[in-house]
N, C-alpha and C. Protein backbone atom coordinates (compact mmCIF):
# COMPACT_ATOMS: atom_id res chain seq x y z
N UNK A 1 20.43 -9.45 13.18
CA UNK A 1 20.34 -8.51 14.29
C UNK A 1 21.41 -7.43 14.10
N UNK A 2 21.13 -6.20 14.20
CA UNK A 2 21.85 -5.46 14.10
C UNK A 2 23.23 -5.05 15.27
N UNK A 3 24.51 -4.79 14.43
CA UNK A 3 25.55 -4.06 15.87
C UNK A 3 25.40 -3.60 16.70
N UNK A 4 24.99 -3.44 17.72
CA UNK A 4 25.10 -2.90 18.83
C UNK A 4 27.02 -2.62 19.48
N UNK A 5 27.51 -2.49 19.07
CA UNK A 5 29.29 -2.09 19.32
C UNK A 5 29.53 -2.72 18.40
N UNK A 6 31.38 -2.62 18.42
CA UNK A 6 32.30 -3.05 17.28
C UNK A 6 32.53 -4.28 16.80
N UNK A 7 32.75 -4.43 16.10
CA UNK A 7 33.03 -6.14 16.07
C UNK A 7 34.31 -6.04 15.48
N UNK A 8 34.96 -6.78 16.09
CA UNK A 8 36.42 -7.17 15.49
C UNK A 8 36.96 -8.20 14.71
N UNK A 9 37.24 -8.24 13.60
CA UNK A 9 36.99 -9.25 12.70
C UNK A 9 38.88 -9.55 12.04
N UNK A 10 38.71 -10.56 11.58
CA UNK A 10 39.96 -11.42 11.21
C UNK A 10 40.33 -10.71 9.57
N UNK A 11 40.90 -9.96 9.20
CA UNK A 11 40.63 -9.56 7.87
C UNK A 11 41.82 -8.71 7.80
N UNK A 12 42.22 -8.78 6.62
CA UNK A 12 43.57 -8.09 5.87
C UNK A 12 42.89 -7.66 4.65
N UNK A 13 42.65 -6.06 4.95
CA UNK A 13 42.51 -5.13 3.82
C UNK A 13 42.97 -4.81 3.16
N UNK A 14 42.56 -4.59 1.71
CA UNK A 14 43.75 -4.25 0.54
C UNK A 14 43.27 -2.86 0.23
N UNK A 15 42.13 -2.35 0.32
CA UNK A 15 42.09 -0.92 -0.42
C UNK A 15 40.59 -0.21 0.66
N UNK A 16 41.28 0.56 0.95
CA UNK A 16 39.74 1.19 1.31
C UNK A 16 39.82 3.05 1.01
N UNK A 17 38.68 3.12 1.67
CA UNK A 17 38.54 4.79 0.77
C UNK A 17 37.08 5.69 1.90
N UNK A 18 37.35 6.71 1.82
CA UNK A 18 35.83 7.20 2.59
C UNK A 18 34.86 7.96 2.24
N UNK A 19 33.59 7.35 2.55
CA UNK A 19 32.35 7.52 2.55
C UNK A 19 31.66 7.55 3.16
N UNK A 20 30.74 8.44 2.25
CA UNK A 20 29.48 9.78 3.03
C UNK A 20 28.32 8.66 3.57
N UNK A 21 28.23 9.12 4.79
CA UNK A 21 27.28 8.31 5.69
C UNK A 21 25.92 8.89 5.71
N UNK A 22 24.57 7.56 5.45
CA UNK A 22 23.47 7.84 5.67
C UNK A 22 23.26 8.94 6.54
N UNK A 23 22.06 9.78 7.06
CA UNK A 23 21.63 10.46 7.92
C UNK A 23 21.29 9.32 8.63
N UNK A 24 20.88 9.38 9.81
CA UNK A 24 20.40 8.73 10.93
C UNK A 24 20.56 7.70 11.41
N UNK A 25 21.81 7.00 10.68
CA UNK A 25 22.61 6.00 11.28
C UNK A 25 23.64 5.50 12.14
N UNK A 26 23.83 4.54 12.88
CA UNK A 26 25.22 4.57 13.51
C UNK A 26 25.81 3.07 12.96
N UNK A 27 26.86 3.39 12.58
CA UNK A 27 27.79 2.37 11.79
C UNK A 27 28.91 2.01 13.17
N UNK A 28 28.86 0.61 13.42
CA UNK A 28 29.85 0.41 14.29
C UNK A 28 30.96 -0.31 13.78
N UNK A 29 32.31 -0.07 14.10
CA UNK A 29 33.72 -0.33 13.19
C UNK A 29 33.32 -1.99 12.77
N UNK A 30 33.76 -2.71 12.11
CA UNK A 30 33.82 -3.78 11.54
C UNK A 30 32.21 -3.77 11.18
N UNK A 31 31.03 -3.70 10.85
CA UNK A 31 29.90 -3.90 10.15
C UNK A 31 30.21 -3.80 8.94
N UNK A 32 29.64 -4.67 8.56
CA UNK A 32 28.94 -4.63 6.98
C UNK A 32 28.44 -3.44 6.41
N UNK A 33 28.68 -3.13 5.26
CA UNK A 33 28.29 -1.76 5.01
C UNK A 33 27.80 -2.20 3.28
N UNK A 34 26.69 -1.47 3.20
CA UNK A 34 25.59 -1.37 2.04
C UNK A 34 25.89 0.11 1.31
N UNK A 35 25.60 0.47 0.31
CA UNK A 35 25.85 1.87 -0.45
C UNK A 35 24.25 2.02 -1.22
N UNK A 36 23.41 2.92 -1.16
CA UNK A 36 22.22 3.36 -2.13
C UNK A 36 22.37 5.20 -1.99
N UNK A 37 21.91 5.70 -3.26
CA UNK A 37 22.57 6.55 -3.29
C UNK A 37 23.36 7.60 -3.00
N UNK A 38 24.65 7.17 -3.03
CA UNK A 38 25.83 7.81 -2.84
C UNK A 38 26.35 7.22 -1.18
N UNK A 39 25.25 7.06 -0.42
CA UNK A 39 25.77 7.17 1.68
C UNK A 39 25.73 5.63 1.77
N UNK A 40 26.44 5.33 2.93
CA UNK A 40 26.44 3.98 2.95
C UNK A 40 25.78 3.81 4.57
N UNK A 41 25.52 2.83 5.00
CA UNK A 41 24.62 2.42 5.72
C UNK A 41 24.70 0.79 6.16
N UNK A 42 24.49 0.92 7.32
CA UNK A 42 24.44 -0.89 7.87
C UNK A 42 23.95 -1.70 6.98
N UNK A 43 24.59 -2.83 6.71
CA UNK A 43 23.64 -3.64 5.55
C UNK A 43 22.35 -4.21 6.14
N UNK A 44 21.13 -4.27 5.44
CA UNK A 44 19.92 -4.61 5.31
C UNK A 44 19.35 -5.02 4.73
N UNK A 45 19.68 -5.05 3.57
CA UNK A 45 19.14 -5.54 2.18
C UNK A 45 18.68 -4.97 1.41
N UNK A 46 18.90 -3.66 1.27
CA UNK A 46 18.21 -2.20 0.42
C UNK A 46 19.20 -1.77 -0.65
N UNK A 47 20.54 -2.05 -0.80
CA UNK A 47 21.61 -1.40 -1.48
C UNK A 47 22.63 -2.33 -1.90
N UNK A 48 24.13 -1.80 -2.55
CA UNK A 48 24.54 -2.54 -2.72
C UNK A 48 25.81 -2.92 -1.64
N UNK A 49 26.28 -4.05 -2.30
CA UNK A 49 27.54 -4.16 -0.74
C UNK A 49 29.04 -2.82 -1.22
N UNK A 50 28.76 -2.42 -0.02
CA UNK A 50 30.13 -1.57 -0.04
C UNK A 50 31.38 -1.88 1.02
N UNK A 51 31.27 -2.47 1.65
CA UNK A 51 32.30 -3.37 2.34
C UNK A 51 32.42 -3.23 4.02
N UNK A 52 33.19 -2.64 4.72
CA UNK A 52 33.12 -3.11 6.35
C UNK A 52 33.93 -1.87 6.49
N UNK A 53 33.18 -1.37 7.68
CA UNK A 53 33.80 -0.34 8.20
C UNK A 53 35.45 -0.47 9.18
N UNK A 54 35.85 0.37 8.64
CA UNK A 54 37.41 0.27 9.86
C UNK A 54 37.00 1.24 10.68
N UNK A 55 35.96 2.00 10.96
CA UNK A 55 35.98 2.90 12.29
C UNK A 55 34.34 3.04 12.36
N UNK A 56 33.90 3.37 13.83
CA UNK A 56 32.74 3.77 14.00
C UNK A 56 32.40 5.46 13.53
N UNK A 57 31.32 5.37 13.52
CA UNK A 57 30.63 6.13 13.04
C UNK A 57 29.12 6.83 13.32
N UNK A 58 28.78 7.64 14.39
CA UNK A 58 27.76 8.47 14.74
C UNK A 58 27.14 8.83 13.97
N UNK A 59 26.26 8.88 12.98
CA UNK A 59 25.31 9.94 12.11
C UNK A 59 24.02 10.38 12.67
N UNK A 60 23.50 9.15 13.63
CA UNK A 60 22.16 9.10 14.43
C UNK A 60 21.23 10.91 14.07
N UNK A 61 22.67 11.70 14.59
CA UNK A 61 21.89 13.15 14.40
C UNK A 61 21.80 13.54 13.18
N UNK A 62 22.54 13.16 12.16
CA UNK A 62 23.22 14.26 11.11
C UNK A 62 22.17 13.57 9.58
N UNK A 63 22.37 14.98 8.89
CA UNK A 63 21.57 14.44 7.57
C UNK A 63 22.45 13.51 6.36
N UNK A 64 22.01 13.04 5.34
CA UNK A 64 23.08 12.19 4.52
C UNK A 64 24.34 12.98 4.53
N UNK A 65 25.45 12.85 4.14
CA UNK A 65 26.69 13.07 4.26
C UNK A 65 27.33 13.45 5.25
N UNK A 66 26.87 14.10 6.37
CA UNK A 66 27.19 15.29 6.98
C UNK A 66 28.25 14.56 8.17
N UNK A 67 29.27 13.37 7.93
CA UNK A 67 30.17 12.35 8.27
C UNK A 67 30.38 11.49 7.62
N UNK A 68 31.43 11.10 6.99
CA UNK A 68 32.02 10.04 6.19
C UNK A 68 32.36 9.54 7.73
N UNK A 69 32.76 8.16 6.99
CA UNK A 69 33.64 6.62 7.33
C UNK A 69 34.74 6.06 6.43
N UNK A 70 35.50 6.01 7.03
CA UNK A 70 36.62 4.77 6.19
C UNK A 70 36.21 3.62 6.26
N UNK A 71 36.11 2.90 5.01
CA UNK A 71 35.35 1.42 5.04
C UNK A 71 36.52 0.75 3.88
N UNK A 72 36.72 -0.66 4.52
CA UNK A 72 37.50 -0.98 3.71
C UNK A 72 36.51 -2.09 2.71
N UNK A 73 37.34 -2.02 1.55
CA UNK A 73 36.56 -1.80 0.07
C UNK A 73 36.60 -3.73 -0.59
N UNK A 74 37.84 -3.73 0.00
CA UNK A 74 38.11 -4.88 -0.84
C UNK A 74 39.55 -5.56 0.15
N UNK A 75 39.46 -7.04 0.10
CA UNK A 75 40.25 -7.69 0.86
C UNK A 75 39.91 -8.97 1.40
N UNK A 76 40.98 -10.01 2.37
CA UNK A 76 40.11 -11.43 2.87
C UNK A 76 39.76 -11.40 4.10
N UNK A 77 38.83 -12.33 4.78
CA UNK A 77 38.39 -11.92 5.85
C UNK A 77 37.98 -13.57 6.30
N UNK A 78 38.41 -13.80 7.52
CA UNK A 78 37.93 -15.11 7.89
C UNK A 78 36.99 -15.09 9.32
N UNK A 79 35.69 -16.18 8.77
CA UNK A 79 34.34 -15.69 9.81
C UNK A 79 34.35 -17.29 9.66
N UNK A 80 33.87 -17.50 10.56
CA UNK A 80 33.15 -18.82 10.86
C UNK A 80 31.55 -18.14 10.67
N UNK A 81 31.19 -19.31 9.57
CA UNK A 81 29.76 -19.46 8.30
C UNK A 81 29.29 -20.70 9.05
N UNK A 82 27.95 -20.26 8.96
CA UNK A 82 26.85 -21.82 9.16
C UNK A 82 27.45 -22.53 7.86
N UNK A 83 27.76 -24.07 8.15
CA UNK A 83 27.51 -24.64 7.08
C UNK A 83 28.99 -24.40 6.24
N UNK A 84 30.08 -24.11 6.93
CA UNK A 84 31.24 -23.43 6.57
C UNK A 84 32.13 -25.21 6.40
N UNK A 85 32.66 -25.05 5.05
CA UNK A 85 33.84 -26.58 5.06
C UNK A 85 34.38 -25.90 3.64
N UNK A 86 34.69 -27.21 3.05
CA UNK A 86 35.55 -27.40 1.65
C UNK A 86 34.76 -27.30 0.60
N UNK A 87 33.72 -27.46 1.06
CA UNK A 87 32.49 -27.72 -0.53
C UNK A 87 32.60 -26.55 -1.03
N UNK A 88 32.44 -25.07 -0.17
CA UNK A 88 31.83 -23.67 -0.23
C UNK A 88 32.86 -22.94 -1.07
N UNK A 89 34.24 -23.52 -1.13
CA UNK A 89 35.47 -22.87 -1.77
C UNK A 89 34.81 -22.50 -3.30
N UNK A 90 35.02 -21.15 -3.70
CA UNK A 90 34.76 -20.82 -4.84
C UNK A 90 33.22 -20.30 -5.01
N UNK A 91 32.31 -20.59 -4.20
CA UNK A 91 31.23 -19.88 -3.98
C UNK A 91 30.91 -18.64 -3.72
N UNK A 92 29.40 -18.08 -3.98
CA UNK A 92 29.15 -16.71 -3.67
C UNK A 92 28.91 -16.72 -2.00
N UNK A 93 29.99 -15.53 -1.57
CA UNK A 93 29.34 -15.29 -0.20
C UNK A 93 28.65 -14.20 -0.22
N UNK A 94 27.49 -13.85 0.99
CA UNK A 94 26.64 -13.13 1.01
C UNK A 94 26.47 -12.69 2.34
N UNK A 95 26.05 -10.99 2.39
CA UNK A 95 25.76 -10.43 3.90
C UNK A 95 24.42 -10.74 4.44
N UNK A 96 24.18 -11.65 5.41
CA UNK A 96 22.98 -12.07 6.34
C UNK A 96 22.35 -10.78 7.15
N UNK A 97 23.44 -9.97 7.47
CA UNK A 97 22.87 -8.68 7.95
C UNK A 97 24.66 -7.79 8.59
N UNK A 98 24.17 -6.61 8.93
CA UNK A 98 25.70 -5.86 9.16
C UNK A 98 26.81 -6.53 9.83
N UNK A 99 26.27 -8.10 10.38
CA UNK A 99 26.97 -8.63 11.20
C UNK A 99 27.84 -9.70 10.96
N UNK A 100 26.99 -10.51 10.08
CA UNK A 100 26.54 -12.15 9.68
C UNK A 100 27.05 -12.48 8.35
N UNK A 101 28.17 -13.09 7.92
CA UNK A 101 28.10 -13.60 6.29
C UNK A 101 27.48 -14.89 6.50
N UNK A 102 26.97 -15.13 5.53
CA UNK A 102 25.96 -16.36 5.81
C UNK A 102 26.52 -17.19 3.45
N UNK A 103 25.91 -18.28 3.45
CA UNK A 103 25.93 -18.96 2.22
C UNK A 103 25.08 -18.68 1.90
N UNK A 104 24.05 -17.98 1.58
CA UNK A 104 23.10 -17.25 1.32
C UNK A 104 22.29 -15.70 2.09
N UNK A 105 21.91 -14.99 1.17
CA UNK A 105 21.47 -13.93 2.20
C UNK A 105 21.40 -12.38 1.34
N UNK A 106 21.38 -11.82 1.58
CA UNK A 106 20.80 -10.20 1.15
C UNK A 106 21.46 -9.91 0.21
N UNK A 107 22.78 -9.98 0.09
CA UNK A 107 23.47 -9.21 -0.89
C UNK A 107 24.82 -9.80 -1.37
N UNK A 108 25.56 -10.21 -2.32
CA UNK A 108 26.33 -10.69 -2.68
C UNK A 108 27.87 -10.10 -2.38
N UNK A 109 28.82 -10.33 -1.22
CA UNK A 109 29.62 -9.93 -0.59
C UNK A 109 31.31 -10.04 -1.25
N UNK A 110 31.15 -11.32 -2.25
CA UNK A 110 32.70 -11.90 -2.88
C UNK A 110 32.70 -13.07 -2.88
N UNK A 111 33.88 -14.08 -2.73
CA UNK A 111 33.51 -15.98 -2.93
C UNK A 111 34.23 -16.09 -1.51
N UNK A 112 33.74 -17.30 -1.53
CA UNK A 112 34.54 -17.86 -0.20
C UNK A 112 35.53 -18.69 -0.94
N UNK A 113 36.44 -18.39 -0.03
CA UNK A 113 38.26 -19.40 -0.01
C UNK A 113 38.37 -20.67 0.59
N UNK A 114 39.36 -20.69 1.06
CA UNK A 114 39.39 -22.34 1.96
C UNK A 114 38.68 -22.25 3.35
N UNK A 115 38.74 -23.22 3.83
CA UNK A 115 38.31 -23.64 4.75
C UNK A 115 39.26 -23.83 5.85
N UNK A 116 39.40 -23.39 7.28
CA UNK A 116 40.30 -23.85 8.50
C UNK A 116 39.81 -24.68 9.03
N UNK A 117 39.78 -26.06 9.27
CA UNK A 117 38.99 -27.15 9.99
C UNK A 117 39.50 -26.43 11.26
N UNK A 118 40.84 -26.61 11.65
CA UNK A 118 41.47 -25.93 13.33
C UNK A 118 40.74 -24.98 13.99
N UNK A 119 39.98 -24.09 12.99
CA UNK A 119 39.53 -22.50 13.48
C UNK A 119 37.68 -22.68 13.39
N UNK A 120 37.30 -23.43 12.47
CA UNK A 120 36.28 -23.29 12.01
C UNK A 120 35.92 -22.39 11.23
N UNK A 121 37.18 -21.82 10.46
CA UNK A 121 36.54 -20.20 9.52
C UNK A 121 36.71 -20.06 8.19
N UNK A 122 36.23 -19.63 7.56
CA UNK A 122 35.82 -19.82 6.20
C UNK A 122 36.29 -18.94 5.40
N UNK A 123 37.54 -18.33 4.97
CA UNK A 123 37.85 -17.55 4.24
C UNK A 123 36.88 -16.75 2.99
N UNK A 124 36.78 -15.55 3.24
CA UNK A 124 35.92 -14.95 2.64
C UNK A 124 36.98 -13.88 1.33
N UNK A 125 37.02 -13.49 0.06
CA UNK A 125 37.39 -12.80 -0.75
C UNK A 125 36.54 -11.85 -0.64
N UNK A 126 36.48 -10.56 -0.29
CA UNK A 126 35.13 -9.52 -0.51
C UNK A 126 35.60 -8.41 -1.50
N UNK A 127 34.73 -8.04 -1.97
CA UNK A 127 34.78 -6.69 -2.94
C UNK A 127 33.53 -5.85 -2.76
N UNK A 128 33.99 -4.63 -2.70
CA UNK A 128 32.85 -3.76 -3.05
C UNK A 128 32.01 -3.35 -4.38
N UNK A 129 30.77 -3.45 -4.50
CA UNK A 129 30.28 -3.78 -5.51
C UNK A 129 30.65 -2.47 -7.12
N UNK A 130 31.43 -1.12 -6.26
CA UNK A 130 31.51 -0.22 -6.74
C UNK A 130 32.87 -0.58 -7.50
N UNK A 131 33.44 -1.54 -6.65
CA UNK A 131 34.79 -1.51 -7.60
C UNK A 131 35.18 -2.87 -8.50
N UNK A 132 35.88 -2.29 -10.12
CA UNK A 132 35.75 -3.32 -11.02
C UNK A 132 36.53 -4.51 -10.75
């Protein structure tokens, strides 16, 4: 299901950078963010992963570029995952949709880390697919 507002998420960013936003989208701060050519866009399953927005973002009116976003690129992030424990450490995590990391799902996001039994959250490693 898609953002409807921000989501505020548990995550310590290491690098981010900004980019040219789809036309006719609205990116809300913490979503998942997808890249196909050149604009990035709520993830869906059409592109590749480009990482999570640090700010919202209006395009609804505007044509491709015509508003960047700061999205951060690369860094850890802890979500409570269906199916989230000790087994998953070292695995591929994946975006379920702009919202959702899931153990399977649309697009390949980074590995998952340890596990917080206390928190229920699943340490996530993410990278953007653009960077080596």
């Amino acid at each position: 299901m898609p953002l409807t507002a921000v989501k505020i998420r548990d995550l310590k960013g290491e690098r981010w950078d900004h980019e040219n936003v789809k036309g006719g989208v609205m990116i809300h701060r913490g979503a998942y963010l997808e890249a196909s050519g050149g604009f990035v866009f709520p993830a869906d399953g059409t592109g590749t992963y480009a990482g999570i927005a640090r700010e919202s973002c209006d395009n609804t009116a505007g044509a491709d570029g015509a508003k960047a976003v700061e999205v951060w690129k690369s860094g850890l992030l802890w979500e409570a995952v269906t199916g989230a424990g000790h087994a998953l450490r070292g695995a591929n995590a994946y975006v379920a949709n702009d919202e959702n990391a899931a153990t399977a799902g649309l697009i390949a996001m980074g590995k998952f880390g340890p596990f917080n039994p206390e928190t229920g959250a699943q340490r996530i490693n993410f990278k953007s697919a653009d960077l080596p």
